[in-house]
C-alpha atoms as a PDB file:
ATOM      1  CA  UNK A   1       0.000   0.000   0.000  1.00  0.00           C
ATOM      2  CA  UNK A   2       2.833   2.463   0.462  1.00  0.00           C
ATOM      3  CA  UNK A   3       4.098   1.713  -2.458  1.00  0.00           C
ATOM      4  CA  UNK A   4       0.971   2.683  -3.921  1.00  0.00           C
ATOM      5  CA  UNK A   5       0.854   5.742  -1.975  1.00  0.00           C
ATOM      6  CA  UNK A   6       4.093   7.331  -3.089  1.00  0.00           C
ATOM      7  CA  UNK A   7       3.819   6.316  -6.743  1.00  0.00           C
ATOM      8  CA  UNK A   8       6.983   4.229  -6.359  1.00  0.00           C
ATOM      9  CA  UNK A   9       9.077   1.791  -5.507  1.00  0.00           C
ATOM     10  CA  UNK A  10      10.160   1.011  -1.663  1.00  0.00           C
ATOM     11  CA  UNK A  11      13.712   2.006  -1.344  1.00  0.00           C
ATOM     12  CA  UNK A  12      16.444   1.230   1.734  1.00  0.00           C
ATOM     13  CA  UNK A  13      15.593   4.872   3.196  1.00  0.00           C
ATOM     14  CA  UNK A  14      11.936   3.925   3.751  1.00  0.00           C
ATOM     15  CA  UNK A  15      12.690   0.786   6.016  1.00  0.00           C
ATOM     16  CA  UNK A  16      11.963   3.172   9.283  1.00  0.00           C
ATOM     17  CA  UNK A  17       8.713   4.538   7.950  1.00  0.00           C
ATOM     18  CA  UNK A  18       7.546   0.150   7.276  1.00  0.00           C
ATOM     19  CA  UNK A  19       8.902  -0.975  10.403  1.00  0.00           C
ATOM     20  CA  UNK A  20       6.701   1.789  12.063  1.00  0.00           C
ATOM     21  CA  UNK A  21       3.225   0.722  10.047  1.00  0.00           C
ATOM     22  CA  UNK A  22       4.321  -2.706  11.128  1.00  0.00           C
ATOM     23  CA  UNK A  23       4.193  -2.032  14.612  1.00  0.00           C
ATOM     24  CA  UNK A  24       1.386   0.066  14.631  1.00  0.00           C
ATOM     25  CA  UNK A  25      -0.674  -3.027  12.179  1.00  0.00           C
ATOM     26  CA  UNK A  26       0.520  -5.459  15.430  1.00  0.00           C
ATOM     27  CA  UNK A  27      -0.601  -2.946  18.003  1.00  0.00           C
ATOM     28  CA  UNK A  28      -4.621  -3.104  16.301  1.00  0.00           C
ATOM     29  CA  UNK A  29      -4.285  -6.711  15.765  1.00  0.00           C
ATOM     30  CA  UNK A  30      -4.045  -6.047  11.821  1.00  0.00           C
ATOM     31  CA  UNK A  31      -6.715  -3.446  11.524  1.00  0.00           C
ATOM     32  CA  UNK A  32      -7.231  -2.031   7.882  1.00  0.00           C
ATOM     33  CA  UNK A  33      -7.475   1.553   9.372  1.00  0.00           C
ATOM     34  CA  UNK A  34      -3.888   0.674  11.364  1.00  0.00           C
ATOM     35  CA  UNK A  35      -2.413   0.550   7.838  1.00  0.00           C
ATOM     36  CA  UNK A  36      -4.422   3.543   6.234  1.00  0.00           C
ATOM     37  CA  UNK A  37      -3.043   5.658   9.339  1.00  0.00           C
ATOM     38  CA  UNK A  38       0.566   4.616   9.066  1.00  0.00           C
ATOM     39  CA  UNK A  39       0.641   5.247   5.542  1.00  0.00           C
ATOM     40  CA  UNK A  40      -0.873   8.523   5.324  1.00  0.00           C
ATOM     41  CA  UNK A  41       0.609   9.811   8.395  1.00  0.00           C
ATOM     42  CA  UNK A  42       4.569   8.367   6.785  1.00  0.00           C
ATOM     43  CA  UNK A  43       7.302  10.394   6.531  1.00  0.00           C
ATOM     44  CA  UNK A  44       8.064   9.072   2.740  1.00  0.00           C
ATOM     45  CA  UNK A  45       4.446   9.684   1.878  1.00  0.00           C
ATOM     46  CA  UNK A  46       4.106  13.004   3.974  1.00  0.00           C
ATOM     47  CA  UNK A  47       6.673  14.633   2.457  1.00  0.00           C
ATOM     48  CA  UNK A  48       6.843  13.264  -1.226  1.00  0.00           C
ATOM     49  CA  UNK A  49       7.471  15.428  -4.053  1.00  0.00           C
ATOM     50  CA  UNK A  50       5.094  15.613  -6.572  1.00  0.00           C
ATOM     51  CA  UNK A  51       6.188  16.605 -10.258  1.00  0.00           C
ATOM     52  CA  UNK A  52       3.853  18.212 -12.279  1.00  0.00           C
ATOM     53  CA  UNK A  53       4.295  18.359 -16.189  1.00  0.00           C
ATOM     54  CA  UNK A  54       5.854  20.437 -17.764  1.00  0.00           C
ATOM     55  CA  UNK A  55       4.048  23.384 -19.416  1.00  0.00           C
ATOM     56  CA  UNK A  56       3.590  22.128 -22.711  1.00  0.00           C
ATOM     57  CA  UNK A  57       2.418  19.083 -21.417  1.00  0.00           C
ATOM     58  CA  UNK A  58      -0.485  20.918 -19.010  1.00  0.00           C
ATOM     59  CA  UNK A  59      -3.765  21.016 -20.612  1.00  0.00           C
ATOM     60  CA  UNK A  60      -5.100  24.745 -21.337  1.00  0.00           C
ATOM     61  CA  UNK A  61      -7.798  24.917 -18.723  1.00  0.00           C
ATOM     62  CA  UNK A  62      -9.200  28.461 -20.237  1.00  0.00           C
ATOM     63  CA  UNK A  63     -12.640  28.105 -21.604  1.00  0.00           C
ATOM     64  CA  UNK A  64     -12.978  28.124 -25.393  1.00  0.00           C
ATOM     65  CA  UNK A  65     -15.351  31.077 -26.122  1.00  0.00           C
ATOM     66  CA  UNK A  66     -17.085  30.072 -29.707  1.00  0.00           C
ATOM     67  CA  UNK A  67     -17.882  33.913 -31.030  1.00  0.00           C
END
């Protein structure tokens, strides 16, 4: 599920952030919303960088006045 949430792999650096959901997923006795918290509430996924497209690549959002 976190590597879902961050749109990529799981890399070496992220080991704290899993070892952390897996606790808190033992704490609950394997609740679902254990797992949803610990994700969302990750460091990785907290502060991931999102890249946008570039501007060429954005769509034009204007609205397309027909005279």
């Amino acid at each position: 599920m976190l590597t879902y949430a961050l749109g990529r792999g799981l890399e070496y650096y992220d080991v704290e952030a899993v070892d952390r959901i897996v606790e808190q997923l033992k704490a609950s006795d394997g609740k679902f919303s254990a797992l949803l918290d610990g994700v969302v509430n990750s460091v990785p996924f907290q502060e991931r960088r999102v890249i946008s497209a570039t501007p060429e690549r954005q769509p034009d959002l204007r609205a397309q006045v027909q005279p």
